[in-house]
PDB file of N, CA and C in Angstrom:
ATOM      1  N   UNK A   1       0.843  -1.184   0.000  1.00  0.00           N
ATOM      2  CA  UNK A   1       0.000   0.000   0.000  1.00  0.00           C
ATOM      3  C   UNK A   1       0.882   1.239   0.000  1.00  0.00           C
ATOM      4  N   UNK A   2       0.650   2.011  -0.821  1.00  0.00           N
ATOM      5  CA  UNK A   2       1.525   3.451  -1.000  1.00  0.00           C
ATOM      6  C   UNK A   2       0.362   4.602  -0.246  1.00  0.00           C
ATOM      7  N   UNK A   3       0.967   5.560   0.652  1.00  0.00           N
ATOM      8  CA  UNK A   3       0.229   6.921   0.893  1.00  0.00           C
ATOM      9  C   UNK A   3       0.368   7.575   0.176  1.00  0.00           C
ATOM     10  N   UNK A   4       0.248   8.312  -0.041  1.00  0.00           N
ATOM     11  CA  UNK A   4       0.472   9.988  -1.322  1.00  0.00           C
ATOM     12  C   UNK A   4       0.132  11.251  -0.509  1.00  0.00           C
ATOM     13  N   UNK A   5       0.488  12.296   0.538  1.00  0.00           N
ATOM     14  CA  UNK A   5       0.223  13.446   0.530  1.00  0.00           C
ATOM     15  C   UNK A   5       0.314  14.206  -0.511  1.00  0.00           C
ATOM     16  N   UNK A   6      -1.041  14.970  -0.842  1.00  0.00           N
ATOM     17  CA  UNK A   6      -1.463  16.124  -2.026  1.00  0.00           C
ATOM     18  C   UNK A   6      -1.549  17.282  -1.129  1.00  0.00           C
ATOM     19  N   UNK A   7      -1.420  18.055  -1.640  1.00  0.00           N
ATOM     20  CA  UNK A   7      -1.451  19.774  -1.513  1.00  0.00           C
ATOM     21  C   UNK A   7      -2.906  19.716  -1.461  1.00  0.00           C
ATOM     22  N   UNK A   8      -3.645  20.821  -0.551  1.00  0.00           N
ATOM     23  CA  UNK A   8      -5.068  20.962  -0.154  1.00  0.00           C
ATOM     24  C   UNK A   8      -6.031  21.260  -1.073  1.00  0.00           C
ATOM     25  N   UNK A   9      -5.180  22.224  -2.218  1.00  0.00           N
ATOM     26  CA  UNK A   9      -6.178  22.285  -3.075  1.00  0.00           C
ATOM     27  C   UNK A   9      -6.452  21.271  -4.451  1.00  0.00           C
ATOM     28  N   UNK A  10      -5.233  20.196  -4.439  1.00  0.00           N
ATOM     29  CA  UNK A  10      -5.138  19.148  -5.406  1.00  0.00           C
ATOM     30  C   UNK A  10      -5.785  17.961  -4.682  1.00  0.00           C
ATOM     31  N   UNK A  11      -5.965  17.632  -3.853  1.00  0.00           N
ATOM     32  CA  UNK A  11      -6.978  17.027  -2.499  1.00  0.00           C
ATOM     33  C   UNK A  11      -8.196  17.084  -2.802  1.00  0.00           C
ATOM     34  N   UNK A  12      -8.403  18.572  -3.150  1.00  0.00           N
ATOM     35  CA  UNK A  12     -10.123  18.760  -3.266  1.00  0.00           C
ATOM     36  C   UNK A  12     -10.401  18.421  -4.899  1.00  0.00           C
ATOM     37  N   UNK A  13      -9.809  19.050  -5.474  1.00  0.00           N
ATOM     38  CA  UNK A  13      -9.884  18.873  -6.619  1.00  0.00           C
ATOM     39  C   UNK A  13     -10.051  17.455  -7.365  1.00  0.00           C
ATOM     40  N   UNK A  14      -8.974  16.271  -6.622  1.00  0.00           N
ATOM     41  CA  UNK A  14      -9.454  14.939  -6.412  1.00  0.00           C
ATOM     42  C   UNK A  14     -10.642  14.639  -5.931  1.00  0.00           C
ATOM     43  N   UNK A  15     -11.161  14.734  -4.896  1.00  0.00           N
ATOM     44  CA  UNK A  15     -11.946  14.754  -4.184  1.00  0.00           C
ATOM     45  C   UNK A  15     -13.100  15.210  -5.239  1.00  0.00           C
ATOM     46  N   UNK A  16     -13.361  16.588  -5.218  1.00  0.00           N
ATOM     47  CA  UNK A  16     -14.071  16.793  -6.024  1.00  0.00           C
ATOM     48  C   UNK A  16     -14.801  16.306  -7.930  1.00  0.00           C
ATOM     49  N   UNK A  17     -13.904  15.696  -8.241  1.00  0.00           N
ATOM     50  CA  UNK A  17     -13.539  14.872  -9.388  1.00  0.00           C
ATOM     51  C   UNK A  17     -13.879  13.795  -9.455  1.00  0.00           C
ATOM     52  N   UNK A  18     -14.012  13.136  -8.116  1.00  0.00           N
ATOM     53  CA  UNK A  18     -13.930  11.608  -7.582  1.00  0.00           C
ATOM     54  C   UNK A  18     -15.418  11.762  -7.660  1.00  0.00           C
ATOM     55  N   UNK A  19     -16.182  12.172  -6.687  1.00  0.00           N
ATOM     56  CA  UNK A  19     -17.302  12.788  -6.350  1.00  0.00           C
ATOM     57  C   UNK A  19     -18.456  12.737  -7.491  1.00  0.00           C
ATOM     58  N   UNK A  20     -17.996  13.770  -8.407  1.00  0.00           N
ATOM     59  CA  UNK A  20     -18.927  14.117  -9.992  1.00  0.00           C
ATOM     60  C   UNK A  20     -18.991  12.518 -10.398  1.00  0.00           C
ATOM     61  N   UNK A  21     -18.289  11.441 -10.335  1.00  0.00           N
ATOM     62  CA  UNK A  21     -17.828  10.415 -11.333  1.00  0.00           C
ATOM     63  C   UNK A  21     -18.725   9.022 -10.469  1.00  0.00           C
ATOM     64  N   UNK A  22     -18.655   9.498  -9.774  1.00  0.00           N
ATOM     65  CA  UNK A  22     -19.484   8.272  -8.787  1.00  0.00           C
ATOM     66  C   UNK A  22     -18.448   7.545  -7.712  1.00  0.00           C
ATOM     67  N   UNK A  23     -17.119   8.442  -7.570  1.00  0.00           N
ATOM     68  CA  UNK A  23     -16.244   7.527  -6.681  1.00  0.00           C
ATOM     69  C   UNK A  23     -16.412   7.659  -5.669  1.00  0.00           C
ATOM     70  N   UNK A  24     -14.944   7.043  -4.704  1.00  0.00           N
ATOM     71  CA  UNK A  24     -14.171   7.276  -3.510  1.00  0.00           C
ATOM     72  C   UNK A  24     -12.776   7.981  -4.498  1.00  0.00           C
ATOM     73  N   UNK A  25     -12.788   9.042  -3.556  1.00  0.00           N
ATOM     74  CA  UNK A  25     -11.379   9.584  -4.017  1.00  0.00           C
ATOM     75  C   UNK A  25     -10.032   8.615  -3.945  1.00  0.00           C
ATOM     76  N   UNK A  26     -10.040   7.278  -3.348  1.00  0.00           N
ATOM     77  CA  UNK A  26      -8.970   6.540  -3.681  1.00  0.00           C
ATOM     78  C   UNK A  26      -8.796   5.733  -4.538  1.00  0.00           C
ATOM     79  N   UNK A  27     -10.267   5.430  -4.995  1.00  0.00           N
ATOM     80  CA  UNK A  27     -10.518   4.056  -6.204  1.00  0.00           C
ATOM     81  C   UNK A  27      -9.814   5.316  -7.624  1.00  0.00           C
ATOM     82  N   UNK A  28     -10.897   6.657  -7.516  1.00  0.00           N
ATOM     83  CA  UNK A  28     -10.394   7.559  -8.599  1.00  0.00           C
ATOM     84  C   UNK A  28      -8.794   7.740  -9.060  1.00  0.00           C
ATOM     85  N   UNK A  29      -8.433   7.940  -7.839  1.00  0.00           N
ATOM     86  CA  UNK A  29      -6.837   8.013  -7.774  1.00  0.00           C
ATOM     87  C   UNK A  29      -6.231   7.210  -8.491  1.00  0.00           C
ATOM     88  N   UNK A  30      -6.671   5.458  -7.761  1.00  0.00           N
ATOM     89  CA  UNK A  30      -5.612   4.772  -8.478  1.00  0.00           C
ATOM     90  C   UNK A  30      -6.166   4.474  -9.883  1.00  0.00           C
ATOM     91  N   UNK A  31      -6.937   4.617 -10.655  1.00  0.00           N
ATOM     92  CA  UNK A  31      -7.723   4.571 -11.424  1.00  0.00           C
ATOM     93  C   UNK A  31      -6.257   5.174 -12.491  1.00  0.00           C
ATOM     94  N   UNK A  32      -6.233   7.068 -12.093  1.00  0.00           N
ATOM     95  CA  UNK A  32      -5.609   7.785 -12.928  1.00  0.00           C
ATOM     96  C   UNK A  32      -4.231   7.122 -13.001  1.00  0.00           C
ATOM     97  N   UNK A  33      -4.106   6.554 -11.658  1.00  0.00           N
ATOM     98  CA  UNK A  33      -2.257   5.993 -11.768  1.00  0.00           C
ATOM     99  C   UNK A  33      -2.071   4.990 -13.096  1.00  0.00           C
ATOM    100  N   UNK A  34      -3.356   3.930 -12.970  1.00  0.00           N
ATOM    101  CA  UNK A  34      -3.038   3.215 -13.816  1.00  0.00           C
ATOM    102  C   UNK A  34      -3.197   3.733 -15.197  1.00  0.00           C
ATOM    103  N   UNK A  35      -4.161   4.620 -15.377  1.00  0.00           N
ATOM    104  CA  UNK A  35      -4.370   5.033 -16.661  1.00  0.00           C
ATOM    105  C   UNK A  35      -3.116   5.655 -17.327  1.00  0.00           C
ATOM    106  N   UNK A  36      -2.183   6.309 -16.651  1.00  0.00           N
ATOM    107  CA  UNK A  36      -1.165   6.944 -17.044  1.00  0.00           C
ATOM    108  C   UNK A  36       0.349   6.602 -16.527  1.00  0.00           C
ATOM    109  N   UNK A  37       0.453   5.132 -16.330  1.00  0.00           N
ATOM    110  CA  UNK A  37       1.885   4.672 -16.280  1.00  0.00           C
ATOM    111  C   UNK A  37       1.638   3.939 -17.815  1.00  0.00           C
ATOM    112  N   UNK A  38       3.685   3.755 -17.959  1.00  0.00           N
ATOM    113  CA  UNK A  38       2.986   2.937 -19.117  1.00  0.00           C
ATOM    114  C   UNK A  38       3.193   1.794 -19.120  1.00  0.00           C
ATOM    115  N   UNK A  39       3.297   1.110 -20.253  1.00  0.00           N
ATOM    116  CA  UNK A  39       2.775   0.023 -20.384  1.00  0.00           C
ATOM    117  C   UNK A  39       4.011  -1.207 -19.659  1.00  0.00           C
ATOM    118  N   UNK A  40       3.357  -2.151 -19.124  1.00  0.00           N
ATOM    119  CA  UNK A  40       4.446  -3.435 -18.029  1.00  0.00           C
ATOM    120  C   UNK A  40       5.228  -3.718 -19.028  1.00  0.00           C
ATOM    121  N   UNK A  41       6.291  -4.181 -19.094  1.00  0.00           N
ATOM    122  CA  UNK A  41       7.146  -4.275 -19.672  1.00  0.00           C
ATOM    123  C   UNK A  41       7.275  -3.854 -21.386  1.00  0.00           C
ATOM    124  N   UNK A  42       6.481  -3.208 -21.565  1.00  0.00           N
ATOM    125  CA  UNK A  42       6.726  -2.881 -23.111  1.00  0.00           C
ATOM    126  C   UNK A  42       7.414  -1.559 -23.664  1.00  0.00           C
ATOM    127  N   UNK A  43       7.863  -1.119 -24.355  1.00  0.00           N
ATOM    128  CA  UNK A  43       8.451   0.024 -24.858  1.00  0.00           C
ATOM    129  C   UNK A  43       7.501   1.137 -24.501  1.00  0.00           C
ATOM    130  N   UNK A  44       8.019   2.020 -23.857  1.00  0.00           N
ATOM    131  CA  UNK A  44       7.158   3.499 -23.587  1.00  0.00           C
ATOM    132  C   UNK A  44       7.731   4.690 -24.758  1.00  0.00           C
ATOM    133  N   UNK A  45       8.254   4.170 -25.545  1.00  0.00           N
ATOM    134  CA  UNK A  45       8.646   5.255 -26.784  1.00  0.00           C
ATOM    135  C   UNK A  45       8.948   5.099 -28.110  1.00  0.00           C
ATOM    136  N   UNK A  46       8.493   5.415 -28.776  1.00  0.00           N
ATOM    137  CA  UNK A  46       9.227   4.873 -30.646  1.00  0.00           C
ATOM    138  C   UNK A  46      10.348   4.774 -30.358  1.00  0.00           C
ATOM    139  N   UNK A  47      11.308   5.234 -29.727  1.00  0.00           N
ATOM    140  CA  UNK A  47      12.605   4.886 -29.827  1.00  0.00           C
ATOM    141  C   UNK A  47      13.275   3.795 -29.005  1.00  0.00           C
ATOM    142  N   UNK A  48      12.169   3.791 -28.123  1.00  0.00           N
ATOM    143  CA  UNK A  48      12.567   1.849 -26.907  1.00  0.00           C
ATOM    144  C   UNK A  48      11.817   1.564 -27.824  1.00  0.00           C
ATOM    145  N   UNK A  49      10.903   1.493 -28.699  1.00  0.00           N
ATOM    146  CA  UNK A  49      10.382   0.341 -29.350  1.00  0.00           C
ATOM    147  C   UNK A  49      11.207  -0.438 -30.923  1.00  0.00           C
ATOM    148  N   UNK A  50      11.846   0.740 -31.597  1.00  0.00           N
ATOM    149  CA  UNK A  50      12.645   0.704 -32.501  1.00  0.00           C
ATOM    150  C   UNK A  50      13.982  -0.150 -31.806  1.00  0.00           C
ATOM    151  N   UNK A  51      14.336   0.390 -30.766  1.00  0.00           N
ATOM    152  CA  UNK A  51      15.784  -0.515 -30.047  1.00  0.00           C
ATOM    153  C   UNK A  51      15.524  -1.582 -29.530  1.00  0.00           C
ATOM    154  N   UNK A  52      14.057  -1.974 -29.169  1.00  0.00           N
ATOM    155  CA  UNK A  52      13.508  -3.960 -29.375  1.00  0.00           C
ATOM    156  C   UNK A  52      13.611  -4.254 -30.443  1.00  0.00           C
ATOM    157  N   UNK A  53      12.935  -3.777 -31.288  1.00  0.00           N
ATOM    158  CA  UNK A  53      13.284  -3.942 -32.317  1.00  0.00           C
ATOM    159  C   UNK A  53      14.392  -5.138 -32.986  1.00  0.00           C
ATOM    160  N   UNK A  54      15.530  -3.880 -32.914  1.00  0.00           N
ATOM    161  CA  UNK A  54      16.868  -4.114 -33.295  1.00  0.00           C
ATOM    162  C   UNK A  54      17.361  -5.244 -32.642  1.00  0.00           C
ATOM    163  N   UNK A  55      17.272  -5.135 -31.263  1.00  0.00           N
ATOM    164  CA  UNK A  55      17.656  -6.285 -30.349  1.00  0.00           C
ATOM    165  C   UNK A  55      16.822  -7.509 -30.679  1.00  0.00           C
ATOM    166  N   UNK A  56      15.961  -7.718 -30.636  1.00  0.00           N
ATOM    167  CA  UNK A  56      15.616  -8.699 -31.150  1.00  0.00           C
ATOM    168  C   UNK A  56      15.582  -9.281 -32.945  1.00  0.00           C
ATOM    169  N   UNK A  57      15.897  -8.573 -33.144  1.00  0.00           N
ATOM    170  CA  UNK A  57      16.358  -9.162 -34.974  1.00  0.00           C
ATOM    171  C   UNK A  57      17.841  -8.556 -35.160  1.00  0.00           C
ATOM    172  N   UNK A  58      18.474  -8.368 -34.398  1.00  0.00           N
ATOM    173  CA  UNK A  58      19.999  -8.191 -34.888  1.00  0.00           C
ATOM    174  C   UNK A  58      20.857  -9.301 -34.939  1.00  0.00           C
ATOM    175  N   UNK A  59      21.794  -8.884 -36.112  1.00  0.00           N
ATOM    176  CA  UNK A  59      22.542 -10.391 -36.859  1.00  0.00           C
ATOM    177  C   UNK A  59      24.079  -9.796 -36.593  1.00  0.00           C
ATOM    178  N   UNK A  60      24.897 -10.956 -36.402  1.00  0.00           N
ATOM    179  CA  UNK A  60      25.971 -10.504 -37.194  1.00  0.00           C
ATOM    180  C   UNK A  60      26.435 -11.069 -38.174  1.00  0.00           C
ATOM    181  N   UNK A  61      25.439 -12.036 -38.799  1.00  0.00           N
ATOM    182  CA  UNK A  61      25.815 -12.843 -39.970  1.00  0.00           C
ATOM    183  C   UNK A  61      25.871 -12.128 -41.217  1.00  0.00           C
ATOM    184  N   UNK A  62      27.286 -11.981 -41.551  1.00  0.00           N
ATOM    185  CA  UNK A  62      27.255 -11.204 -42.789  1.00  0.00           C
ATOM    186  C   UNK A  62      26.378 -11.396 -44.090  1.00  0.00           C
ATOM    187  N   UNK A  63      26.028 -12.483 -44.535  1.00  0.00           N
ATOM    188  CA  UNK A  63      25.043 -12.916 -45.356  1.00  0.00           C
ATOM    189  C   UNK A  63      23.542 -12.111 -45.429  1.00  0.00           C
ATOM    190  N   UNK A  64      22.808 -12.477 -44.069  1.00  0.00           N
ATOM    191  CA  UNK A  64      21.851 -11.886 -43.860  1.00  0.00           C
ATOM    192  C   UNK A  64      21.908  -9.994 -43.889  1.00  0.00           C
ATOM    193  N   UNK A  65      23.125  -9.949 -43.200  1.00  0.00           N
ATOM    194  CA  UNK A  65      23.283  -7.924 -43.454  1.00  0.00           C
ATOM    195  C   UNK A  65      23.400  -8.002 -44.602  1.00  0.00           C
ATOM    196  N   UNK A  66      24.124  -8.420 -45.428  1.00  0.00           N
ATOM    197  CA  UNK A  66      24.032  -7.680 -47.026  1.00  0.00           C
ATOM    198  C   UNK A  66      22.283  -8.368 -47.518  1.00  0.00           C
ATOM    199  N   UNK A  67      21.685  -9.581 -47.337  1.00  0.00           N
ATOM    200  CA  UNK A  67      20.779  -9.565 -47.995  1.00  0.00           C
ATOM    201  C   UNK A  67      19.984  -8.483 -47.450  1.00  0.00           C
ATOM    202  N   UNK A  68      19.759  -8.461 -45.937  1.00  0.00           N
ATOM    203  CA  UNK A  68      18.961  -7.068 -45.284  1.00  0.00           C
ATOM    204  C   UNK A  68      19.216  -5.534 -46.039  1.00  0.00           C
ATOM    205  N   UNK A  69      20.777  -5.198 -46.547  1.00  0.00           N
ATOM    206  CA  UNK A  69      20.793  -4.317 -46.988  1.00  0.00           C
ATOM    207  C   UNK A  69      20.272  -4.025 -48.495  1.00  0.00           C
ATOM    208  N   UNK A  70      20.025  -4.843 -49.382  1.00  0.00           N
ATOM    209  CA  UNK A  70      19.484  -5.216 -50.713  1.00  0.00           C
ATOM    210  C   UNK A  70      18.521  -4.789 -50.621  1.00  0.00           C
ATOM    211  N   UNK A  71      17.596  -5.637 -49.458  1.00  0.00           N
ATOM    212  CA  UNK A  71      16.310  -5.497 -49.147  1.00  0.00           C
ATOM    213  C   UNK A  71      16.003  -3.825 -49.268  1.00  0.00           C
ATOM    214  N   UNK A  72      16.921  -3.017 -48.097  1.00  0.00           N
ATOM    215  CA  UNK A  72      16.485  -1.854 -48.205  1.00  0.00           C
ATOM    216  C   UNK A  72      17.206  -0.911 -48.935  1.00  0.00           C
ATOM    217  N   UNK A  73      17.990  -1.123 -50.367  1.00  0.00           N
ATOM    218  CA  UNK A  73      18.182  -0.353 -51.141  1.00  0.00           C
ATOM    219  C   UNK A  73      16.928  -0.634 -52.211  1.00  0.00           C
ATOM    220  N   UNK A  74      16.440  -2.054 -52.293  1.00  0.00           N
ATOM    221  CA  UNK A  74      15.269  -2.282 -53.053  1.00  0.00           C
ATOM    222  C   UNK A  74      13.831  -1.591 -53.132  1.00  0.00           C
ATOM    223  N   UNK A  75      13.918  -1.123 -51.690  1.00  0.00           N
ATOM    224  CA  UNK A  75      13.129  -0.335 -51.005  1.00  0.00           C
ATOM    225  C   UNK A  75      13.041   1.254 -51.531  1.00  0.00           C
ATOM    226  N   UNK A  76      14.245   1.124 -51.156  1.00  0.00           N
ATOM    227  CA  UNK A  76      14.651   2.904 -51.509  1.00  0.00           C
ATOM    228  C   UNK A  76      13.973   3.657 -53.015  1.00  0.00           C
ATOM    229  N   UNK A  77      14.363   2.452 -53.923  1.00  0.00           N
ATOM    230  CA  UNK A  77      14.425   2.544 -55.248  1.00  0.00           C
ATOM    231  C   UNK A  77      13.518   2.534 -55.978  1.00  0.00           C
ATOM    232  N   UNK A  78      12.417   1.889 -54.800  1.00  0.00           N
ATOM    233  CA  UNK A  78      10.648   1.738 -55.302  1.00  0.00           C
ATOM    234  C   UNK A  78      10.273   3.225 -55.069  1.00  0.00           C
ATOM    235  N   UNK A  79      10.490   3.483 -53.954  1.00  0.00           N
ATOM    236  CA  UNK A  79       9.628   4.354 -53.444  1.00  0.00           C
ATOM    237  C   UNK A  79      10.143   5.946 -54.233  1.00  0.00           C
ATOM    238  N   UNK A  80      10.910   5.868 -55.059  1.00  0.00           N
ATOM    239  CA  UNK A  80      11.940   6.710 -55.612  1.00  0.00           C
ATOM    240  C   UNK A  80      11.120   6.815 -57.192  1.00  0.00           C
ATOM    241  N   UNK A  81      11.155   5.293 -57.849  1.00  0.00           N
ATOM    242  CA  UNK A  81      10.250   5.133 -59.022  1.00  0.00           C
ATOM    243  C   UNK A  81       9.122   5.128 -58.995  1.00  0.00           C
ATOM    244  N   UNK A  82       8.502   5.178 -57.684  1.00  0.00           N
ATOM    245  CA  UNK A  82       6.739   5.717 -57.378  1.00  0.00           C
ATOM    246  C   UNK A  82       6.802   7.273 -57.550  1.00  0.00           C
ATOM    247  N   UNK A  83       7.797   7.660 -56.943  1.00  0.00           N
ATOM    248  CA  UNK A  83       7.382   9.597 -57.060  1.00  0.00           C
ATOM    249  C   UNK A  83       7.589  10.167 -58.228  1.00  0.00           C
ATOM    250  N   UNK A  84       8.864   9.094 -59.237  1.00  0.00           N
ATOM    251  CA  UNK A  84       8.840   9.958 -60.290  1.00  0.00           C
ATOM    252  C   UNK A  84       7.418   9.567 -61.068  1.00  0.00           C
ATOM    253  N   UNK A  85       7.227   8.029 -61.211  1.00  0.00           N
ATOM    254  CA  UNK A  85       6.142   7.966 -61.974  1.00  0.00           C
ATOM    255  C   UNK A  85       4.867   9.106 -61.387  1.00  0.00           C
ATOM    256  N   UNK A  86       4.692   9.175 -60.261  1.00  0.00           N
ATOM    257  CA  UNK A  86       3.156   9.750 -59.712  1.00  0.00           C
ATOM    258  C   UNK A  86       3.771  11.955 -60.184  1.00  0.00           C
ATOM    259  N   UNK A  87       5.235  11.860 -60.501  1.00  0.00           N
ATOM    260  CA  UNK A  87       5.241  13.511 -60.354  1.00  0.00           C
ATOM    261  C   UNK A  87       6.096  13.568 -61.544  1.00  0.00           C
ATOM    262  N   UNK A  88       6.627  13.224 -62.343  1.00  0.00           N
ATOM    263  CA  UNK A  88       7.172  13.184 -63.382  1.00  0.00           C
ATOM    264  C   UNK A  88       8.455  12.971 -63.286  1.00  0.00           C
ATOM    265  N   UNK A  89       9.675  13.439 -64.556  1.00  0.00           N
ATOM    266  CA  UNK A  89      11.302  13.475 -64.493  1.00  0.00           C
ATOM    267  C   UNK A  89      11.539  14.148 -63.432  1.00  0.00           C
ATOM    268  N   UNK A  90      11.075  15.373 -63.275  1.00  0.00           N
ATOM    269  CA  UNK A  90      11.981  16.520 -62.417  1.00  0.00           C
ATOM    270  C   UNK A  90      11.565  16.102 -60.628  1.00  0.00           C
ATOM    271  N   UNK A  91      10.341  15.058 -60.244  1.00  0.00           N
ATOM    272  CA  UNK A  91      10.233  14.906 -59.130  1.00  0.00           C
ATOM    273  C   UNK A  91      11.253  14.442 -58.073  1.00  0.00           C
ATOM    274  N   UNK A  92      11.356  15.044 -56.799  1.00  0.00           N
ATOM    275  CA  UNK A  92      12.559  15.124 -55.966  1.00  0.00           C
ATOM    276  C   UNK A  92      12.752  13.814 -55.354  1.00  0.00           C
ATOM    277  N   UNK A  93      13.653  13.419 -55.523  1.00  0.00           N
ATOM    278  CA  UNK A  93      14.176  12.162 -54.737  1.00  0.00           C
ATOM    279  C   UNK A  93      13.621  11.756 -53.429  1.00  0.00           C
ATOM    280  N   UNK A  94      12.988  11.431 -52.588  1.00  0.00           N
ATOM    281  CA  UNK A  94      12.751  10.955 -51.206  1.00  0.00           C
ATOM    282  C   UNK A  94      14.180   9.913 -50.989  1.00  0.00           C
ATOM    283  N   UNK A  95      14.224   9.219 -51.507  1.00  0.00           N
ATOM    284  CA  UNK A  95      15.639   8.456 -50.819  1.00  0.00           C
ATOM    285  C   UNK A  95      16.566   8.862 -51.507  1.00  0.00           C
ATOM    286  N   UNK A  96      18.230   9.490 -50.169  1.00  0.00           N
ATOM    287  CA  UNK A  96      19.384   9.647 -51.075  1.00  0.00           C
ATOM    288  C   UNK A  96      20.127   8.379 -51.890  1.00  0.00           C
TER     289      UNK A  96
END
């Protein structure tokens, strides 16, 4: 069990909040805690989620990196011959 002292007027304001909603100001409380931690063990950011990611599919088998890298120059090259086709010759590169 955790206590929490609030400031008197963040107290009421709970309180008051709790109240309108049909609570007890402690069910409300933990209510908001849970609503706004994040998630049990999962990535709390595109960028922890991108670095699972990685960690979990990273190689050092040279084979697979160059086919992985194929993959995404193959990539590059579509999405490159989509803009010119959809904007003509002079359309700007998206991949360098």
């Amino acid at each position: 069990m955790i206590s929490i002292t609030l400031p008197p007027e963040i107290e009421q304001r709970l309180k008051g909040e709790a109240t309108r909603r049909g609570l007890k100001a402690e069910e409300y409380a933990g209510r908001l805690i849970v609503q706004h931690l994040p998630p049990a063990g999962g990535a709390t950011s595109l960028t922890d989620l991108f670095a699972e990611w990685e960690a979990e599919d990273g190689t050092n088998d040279a084979v697979e990196i160059e086919r992985r890298n194929r993959e995404v120059a193959s990539f590059k090259q579509a999405m490159d011959r989509n803009r010119q086709e959809m904007e003509g010759l002079g359309a700007r590169r998206l991949m360098p």
